[in-house]
PDB file of N, CA and C in Angstrom:
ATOM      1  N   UNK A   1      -5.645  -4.815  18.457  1.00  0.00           N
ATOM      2  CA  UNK A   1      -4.423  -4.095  18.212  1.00  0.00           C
ATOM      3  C   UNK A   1      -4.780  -2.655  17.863  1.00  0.00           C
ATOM      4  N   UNK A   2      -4.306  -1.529  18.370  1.00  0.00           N
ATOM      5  CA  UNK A   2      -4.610  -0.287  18.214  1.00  0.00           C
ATOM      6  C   UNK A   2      -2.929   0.000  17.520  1.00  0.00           C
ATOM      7  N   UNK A   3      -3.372   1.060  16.346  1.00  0.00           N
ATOM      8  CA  UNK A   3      -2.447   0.958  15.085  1.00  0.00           C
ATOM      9  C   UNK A   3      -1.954   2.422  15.599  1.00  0.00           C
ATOM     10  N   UNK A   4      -0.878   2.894  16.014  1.00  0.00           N
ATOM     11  CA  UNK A   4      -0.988   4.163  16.267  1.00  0.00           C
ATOM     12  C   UNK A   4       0.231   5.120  15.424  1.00  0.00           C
ATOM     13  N   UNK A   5       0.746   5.945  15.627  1.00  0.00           N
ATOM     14  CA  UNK A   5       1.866   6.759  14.984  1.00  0.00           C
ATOM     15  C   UNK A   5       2.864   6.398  14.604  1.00  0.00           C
ATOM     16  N   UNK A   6       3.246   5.551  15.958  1.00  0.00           N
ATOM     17  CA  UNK A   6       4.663   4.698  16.351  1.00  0.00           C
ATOM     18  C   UNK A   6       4.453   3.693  15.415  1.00  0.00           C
ATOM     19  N   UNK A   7       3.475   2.630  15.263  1.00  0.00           N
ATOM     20  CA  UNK A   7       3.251   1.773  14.607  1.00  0.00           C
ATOM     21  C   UNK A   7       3.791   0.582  15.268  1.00  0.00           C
ATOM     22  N   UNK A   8       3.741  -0.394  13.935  1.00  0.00           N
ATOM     23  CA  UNK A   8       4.067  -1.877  14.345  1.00  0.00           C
ATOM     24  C   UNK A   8       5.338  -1.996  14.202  1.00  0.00           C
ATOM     25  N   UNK A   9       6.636  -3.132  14.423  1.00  0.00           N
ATOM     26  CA  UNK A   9       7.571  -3.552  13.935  1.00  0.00           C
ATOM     27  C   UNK A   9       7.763  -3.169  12.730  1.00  0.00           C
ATOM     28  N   UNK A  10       8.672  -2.841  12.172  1.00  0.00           N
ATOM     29  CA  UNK A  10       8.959  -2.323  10.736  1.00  0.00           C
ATOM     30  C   UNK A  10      10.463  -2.816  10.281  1.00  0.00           C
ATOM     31  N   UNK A  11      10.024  -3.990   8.999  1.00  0.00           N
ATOM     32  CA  UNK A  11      11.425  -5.003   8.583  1.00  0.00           C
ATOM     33  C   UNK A  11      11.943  -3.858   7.383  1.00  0.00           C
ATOM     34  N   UNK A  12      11.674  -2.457   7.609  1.00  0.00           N
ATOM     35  CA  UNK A  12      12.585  -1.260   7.012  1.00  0.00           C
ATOM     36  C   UNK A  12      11.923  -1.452   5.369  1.00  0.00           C
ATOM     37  N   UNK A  13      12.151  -0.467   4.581  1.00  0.00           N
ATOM     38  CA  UNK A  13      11.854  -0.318   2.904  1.00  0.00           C
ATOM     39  C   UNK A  13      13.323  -0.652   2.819  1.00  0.00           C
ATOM     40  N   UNK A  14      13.865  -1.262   1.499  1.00  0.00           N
ATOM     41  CA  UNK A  14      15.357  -0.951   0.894  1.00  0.00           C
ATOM     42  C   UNK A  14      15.208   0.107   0.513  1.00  0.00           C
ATOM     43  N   UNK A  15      16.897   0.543   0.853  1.00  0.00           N
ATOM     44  CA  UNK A  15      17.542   2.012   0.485  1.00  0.00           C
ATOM     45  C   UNK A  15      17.264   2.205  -1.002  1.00  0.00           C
ATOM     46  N   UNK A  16      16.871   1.214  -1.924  1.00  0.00           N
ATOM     47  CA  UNK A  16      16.715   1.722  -3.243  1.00  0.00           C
ATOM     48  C   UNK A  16      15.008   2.425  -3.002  1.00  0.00           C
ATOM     49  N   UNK A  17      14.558   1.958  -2.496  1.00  0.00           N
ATOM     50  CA  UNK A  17      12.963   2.507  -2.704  1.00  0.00           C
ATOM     51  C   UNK A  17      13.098   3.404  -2.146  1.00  0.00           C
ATOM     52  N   UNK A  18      13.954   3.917  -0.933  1.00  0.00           N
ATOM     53  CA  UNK A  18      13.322   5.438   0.222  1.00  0.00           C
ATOM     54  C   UNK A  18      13.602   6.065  -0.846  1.00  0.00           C
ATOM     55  N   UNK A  19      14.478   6.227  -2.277  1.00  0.00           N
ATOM     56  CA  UNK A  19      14.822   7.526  -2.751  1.00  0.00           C
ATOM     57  C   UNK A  19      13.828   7.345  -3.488  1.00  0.00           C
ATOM     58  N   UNK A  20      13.334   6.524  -3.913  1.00  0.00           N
ATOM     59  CA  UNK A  20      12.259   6.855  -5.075  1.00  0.00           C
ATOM     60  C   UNK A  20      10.739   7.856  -4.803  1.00  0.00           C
ATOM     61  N   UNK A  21      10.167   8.506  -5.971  1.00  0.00           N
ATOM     62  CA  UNK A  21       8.886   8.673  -5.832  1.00  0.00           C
ATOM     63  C   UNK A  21       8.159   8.492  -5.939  1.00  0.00           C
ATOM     64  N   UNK A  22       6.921   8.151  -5.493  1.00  0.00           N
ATOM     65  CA  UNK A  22       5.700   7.171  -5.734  1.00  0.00           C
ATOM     66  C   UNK A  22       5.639   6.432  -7.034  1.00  0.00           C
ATOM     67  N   UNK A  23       5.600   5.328  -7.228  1.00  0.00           N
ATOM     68  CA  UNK A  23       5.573   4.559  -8.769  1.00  0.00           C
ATOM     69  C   UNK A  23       4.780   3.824  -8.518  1.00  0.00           C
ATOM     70  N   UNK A  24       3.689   3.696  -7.020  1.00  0.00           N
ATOM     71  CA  UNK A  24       2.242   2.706  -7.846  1.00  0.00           C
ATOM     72  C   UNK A  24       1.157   3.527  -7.082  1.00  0.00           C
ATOM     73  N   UNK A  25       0.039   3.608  -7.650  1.00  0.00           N
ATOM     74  CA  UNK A  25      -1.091   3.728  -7.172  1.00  0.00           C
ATOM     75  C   UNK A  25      -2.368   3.568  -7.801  1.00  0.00           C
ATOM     76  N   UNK A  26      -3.677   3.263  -6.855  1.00  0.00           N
ATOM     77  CA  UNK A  26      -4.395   2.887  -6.969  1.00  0.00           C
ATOM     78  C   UNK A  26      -5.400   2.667  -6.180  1.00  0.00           C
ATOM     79  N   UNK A  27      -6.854   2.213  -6.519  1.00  0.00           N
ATOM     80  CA  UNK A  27      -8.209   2.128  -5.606  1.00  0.00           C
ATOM     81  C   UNK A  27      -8.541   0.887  -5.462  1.00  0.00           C
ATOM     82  N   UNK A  28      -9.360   0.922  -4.305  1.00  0.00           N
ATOM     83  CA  UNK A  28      -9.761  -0.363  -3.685  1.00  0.00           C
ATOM     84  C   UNK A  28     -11.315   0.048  -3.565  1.00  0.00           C
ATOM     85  N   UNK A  29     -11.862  -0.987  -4.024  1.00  0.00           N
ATOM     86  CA  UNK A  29     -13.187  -0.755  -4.921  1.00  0.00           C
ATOM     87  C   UNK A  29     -14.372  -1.393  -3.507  1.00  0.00           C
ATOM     88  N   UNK A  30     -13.961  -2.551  -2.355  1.00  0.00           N
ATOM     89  CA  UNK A  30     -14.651  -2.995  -1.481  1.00  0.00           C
ATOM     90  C   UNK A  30     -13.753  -2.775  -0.071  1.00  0.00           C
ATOM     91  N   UNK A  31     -13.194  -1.715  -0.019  1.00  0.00           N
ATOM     92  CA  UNK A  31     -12.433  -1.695   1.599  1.00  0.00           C
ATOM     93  C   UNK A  31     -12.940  -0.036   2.509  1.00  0.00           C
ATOM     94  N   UNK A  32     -13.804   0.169   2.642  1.00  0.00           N
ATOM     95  CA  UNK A  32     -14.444   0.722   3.693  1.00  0.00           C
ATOM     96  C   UNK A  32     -13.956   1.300   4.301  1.00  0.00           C
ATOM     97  N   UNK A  33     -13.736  -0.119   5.418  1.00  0.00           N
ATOM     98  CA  UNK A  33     -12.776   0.506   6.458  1.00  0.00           C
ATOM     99  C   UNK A  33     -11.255   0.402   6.599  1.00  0.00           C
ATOM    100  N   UNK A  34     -10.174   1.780   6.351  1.00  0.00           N
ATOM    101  CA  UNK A  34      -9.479   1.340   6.479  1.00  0.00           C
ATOM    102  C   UNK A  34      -8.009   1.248   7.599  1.00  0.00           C
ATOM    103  N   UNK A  35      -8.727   1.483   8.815  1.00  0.00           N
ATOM    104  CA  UNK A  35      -8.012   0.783   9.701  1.00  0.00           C
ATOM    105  C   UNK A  35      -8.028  -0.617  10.148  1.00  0.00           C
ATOM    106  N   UNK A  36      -9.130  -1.219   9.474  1.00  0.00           N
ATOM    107  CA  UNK A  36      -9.439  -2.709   9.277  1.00  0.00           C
ATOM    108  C   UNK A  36      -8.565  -3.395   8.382  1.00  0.00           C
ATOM    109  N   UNK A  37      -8.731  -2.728   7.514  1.00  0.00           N
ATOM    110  CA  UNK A  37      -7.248  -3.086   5.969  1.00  0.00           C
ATOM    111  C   UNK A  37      -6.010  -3.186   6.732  1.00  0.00           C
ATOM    112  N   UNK A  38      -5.660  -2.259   7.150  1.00  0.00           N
ATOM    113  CA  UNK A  38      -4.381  -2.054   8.071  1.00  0.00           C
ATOM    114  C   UNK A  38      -4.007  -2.768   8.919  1.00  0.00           C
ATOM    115  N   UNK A  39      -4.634  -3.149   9.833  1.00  0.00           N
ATOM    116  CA  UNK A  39      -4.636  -4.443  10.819  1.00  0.00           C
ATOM    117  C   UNK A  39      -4.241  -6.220   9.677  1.00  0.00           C
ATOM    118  N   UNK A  40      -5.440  -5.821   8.766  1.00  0.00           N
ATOM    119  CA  UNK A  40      -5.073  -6.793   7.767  1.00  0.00           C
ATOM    120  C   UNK A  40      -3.794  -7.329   7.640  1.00  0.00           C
ATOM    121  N   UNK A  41      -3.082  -6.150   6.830  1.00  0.00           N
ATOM    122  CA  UNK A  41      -1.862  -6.029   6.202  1.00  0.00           C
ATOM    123  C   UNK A  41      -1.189  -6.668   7.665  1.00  0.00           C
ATOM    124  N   UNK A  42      -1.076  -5.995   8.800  1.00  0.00           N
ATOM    125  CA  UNK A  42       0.046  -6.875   9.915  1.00  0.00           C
ATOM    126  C   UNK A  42      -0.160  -7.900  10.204  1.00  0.00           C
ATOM    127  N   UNK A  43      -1.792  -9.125  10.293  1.00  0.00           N
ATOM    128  CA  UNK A  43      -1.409  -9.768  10.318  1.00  0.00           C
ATOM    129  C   UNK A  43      -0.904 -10.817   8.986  1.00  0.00           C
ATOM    130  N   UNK A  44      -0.351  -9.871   8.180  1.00  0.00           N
ATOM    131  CA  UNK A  44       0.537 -10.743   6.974  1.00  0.00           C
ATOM    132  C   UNK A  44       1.687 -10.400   7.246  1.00  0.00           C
ATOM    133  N   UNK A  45       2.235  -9.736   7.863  1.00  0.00           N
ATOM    134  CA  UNK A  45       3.166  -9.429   8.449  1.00  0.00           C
ATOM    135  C   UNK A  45       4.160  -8.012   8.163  1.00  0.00           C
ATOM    136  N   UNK A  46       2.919  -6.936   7.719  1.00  0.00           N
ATOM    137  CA  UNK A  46       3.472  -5.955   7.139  1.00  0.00           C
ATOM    138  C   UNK A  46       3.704  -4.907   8.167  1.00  0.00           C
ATOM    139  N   UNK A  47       4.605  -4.039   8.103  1.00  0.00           N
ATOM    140  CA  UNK A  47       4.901  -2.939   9.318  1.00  0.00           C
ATOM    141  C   UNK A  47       3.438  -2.132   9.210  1.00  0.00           C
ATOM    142  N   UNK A  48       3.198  -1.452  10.197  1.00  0.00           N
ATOM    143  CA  UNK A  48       1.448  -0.595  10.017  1.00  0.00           C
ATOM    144  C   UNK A  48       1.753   0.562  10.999  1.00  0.00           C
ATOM    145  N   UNK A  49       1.793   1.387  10.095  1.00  0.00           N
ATOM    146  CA  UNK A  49       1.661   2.725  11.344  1.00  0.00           C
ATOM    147  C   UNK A  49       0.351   4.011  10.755  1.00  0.00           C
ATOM    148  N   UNK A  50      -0.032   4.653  11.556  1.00  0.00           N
ATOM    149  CA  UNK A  50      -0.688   5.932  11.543  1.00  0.00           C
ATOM    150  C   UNK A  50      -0.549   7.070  10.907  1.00  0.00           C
ATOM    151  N   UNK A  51      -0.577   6.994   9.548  1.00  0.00           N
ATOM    152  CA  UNK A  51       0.163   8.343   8.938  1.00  0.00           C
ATOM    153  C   UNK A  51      -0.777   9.603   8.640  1.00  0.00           C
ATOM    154  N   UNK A  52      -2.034   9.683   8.938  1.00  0.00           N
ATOM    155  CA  UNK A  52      -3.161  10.887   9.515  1.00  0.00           C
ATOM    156  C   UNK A  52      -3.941  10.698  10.548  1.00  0.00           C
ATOM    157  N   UNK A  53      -4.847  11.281  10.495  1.00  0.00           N
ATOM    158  CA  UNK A  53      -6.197  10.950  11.345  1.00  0.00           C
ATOM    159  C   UNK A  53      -6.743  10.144  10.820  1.00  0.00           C
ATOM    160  N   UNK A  54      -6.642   9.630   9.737  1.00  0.00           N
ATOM    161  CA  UNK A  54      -7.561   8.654   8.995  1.00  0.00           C
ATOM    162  C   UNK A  54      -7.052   7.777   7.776  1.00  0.00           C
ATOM    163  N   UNK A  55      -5.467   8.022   7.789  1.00  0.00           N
ATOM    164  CA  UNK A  55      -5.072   7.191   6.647  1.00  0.00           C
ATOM    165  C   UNK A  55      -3.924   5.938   7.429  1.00  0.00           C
ATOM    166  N   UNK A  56      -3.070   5.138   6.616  1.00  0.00           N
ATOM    167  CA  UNK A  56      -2.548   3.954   7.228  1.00  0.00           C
ATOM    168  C   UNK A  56      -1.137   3.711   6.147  1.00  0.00           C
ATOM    169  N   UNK A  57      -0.109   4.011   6.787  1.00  0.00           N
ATOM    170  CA  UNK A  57       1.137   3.213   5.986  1.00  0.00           C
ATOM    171  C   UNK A  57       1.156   2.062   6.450  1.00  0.00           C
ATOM    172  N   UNK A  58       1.365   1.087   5.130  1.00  0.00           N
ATOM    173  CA  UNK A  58       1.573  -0.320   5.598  1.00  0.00           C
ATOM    174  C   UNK A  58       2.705  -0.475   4.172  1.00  0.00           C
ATOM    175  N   UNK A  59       4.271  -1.069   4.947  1.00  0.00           N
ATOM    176  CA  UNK A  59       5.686  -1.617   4.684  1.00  0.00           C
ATOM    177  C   UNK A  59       5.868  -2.870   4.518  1.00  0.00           C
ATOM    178  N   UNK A  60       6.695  -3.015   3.745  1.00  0.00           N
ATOM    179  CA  UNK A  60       7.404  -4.387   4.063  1.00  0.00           C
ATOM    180  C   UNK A  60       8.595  -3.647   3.306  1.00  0.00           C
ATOM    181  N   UNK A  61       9.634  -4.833   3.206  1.00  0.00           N
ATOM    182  CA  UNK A  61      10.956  -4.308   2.831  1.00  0.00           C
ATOM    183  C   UNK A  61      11.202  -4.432   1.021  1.00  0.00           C
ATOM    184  N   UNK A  62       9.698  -4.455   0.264  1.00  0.00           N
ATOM    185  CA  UNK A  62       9.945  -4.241  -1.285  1.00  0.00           C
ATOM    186  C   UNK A  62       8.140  -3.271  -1.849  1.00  0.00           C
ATOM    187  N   UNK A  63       8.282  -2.661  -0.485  1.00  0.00           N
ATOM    188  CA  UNK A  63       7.211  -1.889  -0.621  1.00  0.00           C
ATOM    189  C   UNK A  63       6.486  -1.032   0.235  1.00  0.00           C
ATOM    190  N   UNK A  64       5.951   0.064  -0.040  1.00  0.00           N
ATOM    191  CA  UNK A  64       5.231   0.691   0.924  1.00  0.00           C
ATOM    192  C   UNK A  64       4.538   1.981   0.396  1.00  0.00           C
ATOM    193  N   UNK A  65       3.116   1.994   0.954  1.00  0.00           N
ATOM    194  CA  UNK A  65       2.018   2.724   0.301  1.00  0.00           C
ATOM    195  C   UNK A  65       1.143   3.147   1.701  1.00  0.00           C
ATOM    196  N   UNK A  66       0.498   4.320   1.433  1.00  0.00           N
ATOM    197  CA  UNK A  66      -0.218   4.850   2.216  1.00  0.00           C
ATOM    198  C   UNK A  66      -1.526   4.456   1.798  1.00  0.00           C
ATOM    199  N   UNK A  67      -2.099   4.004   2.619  1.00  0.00           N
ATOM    200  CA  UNK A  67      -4.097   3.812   2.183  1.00  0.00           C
ATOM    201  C   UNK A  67      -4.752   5.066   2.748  1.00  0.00           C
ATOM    202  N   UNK A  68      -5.649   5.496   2.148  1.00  0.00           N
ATOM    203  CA  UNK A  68      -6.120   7.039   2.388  1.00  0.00           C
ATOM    204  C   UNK A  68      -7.707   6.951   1.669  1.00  0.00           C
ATOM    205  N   UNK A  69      -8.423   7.898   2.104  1.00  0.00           N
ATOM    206  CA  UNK A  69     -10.001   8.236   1.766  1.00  0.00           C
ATOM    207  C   UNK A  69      -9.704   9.537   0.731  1.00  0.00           C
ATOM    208  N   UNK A  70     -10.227   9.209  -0.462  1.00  0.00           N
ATOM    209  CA  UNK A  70     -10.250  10.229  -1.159  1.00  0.00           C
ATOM    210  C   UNK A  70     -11.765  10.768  -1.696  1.00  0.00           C
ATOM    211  N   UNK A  71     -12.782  11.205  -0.755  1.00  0.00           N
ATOM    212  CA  UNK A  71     -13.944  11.478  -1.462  1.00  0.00           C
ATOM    213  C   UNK A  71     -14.523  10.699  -1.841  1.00  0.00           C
ATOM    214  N   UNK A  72     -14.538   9.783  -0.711  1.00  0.00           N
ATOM    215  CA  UNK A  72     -15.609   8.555  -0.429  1.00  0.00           C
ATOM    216  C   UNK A  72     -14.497   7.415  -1.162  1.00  0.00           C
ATOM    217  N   UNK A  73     -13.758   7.449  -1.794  1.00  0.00           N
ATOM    218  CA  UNK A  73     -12.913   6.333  -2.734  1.00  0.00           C
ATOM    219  C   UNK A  73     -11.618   5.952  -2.006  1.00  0.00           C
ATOM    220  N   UNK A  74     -11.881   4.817  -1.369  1.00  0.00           N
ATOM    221  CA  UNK A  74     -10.308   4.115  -1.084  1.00  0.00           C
ATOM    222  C   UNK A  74      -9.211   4.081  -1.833  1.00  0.00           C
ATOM    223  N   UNK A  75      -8.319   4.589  -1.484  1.00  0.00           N
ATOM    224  CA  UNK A  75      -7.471   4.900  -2.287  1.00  0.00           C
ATOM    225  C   UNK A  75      -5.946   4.715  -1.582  1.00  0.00           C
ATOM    226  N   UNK A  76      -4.713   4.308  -2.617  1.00  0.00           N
ATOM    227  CA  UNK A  76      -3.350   4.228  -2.372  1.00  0.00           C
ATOM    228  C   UNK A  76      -2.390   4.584  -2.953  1.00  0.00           C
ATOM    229  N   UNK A  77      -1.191   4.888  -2.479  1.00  0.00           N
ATOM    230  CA  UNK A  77       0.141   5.445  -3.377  1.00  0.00           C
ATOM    231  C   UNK A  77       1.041   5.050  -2.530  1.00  0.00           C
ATOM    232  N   UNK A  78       2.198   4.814  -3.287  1.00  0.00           N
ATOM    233  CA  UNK A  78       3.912   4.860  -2.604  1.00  0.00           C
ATOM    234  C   UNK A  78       4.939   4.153  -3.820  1.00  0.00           C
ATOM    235  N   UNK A  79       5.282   3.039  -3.132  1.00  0.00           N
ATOM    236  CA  UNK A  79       6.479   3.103  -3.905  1.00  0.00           C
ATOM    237  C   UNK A  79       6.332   1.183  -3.668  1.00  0.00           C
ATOM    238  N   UNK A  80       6.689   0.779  -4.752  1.00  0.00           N
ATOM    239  CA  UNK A  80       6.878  -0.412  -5.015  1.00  0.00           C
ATOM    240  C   UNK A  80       8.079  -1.133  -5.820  1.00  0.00           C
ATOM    241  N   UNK A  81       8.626  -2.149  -5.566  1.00  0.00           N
ATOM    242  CA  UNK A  81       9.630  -2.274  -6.155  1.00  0.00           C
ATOM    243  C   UNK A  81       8.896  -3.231  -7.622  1.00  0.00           C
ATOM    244  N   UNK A  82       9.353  -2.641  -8.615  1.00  0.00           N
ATOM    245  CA  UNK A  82       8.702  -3.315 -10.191  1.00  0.00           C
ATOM    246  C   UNK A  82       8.563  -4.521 -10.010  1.00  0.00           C
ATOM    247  N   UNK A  83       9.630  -5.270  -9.793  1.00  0.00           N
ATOM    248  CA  UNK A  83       9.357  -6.643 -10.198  1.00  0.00           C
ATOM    249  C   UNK A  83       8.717  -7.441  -9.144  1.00  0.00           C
ATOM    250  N   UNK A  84       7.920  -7.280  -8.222  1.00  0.00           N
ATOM    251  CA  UNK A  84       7.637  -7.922  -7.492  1.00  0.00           C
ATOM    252  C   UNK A  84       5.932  -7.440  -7.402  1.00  0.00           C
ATOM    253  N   UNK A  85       5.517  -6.873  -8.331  1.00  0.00           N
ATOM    254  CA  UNK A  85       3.917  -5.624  -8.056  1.00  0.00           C
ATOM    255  C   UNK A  85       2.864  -7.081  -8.106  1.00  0.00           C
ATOM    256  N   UNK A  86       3.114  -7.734  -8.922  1.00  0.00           N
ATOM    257  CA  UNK A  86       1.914  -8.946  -8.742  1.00  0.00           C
ATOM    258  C   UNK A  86       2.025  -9.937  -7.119  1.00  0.00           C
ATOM    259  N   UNK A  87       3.366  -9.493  -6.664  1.00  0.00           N
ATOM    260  CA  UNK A  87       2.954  -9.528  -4.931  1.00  0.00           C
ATOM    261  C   UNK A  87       2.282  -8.759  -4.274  1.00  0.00           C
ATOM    262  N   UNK A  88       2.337  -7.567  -4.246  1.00  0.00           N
ATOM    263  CA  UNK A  88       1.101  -6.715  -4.097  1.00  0.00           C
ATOM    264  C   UNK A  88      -0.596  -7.243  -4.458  1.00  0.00           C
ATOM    265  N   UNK A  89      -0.345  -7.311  -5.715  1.00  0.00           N
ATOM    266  CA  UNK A  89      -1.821  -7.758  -5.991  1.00  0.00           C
ATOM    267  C   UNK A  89      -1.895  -8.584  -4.764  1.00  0.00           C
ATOM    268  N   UNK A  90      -1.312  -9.668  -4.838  1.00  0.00           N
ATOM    269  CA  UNK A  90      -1.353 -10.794  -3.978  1.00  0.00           C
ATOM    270  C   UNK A  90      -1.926 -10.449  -2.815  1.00  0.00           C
ATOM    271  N   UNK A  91      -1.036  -9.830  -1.960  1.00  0.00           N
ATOM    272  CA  UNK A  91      -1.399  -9.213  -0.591  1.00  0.00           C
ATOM    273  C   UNK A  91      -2.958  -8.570  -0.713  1.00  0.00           C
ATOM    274  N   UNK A  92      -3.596  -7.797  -1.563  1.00  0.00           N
ATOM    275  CA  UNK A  92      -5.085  -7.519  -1.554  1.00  0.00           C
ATOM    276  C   UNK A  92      -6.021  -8.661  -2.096  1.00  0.00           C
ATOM    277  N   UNK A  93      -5.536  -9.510  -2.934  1.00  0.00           N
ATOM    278  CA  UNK A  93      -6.433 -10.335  -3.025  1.00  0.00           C
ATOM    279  C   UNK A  93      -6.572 -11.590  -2.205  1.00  0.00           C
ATOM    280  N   UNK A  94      -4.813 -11.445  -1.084  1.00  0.00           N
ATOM    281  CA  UNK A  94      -5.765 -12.421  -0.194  1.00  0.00           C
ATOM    282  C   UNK A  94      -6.449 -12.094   0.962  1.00  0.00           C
ATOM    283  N   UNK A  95      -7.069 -10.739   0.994  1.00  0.00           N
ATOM    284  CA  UNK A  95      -7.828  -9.627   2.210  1.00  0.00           C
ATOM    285  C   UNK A  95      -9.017  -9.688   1.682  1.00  0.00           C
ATOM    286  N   UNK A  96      -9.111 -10.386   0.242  1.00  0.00           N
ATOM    287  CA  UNK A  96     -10.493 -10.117  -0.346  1.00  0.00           C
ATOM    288  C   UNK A  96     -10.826  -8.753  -0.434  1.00  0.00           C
ATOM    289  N   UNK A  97     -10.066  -8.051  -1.366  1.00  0.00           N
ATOM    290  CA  UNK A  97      -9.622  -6.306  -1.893  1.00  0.00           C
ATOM    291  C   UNK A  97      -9.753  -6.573  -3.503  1.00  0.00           C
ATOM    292  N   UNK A  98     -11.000  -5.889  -3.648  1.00  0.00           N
ATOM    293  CA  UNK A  98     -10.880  -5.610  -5.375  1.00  0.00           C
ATOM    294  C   UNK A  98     -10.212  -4.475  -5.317  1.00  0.00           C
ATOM    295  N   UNK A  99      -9.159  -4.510  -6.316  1.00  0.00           N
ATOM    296  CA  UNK A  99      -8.461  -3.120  -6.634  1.00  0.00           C
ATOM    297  C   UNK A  99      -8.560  -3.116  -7.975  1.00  0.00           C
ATOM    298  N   UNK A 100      -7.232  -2.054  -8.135  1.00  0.00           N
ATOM    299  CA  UNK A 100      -6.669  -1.311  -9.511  1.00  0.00           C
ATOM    300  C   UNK A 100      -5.667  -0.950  -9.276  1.00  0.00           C
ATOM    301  N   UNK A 101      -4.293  -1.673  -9.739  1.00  0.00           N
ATOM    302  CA  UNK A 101      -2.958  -0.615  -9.330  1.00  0.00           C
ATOM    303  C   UNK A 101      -2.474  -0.599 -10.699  1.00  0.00           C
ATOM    304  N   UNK A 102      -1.563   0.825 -10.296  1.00  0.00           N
ATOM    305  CA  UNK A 102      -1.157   0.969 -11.622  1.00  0.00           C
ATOM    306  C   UNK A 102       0.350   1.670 -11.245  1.00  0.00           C
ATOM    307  N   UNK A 103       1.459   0.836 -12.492  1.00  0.00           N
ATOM    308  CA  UNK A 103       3.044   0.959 -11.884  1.00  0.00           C
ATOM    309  C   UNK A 103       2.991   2.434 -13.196  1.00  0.00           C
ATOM    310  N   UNK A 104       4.055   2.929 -12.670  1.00  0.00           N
ATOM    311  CA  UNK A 104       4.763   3.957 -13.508  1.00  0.00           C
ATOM    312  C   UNK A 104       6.399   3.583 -13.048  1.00  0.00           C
ATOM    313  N   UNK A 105       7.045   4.291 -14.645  1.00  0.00           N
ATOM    314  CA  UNK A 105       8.481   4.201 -14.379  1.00  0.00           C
ATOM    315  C   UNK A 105       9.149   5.503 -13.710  1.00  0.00           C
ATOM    316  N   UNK A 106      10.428   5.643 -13.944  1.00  0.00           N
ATOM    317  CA  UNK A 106      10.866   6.713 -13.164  1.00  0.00           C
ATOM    318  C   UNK A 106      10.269   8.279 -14.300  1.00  0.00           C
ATOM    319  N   UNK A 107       9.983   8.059 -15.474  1.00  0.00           N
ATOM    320  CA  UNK A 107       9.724   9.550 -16.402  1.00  0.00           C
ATOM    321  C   UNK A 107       8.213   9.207 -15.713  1.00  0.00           C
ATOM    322  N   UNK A 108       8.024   8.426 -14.999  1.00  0.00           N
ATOM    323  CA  UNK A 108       6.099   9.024 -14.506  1.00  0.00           C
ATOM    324  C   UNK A 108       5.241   8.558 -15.761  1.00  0.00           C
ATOM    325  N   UNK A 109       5.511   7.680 -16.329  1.00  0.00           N
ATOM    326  CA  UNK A 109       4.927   7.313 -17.596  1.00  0.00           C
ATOM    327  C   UNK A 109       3.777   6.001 -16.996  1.00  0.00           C
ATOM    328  N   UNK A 110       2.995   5.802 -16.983  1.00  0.00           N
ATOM    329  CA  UNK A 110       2.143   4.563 -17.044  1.00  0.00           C
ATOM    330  C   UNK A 110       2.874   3.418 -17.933  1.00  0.00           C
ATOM    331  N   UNK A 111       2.957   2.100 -17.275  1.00  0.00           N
ATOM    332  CA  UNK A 111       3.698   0.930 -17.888  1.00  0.00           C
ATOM    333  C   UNK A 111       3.005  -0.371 -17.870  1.00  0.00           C
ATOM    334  N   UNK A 112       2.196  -0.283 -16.215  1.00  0.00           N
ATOM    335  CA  UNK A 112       1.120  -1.280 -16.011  1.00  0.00           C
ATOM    336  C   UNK A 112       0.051  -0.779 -15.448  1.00  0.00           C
ATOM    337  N   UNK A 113      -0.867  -2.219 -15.560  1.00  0.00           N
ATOM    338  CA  UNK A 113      -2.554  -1.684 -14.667  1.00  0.00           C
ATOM    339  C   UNK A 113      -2.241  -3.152 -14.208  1.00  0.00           C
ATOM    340  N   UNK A 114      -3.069  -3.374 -13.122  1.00  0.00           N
ATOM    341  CA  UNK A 114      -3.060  -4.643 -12.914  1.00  0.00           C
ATOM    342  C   UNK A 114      -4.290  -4.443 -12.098  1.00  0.00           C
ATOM    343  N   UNK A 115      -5.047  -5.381 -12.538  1.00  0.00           N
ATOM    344  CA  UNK A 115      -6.891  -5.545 -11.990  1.00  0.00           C
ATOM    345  C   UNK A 115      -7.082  -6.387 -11.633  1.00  0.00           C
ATOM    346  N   UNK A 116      -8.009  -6.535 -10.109  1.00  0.00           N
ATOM    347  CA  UNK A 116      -8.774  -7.313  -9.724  1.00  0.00           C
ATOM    348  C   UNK A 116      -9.865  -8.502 -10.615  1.00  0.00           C
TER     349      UNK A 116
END
């Protein structure tokens, strides 16, 4: 599967998340490669499109984060809906993804960490 601009099928973000601004992010401590991650994520059934030369939005409809290289460090941000973030975990730990995410509320305050 070649992941491109257009991307995959996309079951849309809810209208409550497009307005929001990023409220999770975090690193992925064993993911390399990540157009490999990306492929991952669709076949769980997440939307996957091309959002640089080298980074990857991957959606579903109570979430969506960009995976990106930050100076050698895998790295992510977007928007997650609160009550559902230990589905997230979920989704990396069943890719076999050590992470670190971390929720903020709407004042941008730190509220959770949630670790691998």
């Amino acid at each position: 599967m070649s992941i491109t601009s257009d991307g995959t099928p996309d079951p849309g973000l809810v209208d409550e998340l497009v307005a929001l601004d990023s409220n999770v992010y975090g690193f992925m401590h064993n993911a390399s490669d990540l157009e490999s991650l990306a492929r991952a994520f669709a076949q769980l059934g997440w939307a996957v499109r091309k959002s640089a030369w080298d980074e990857y939005e991957v959606e579903c409809s109570w979430c969506q984060v960009n995976l990106f290289d930050s100076g050698g460090v895998p790295k992510f941000a977007g928007v997650v809906e609160l009550t559902r973030a230990d589905e997230l975990a979920d989704a990396f730990r069943s890719l076999d993804v050590d992470y670190e995410i971390e929720l903020y509320n709407l004042d941008g305050e730190l509220i959770r960490t949630i670790l691998s």
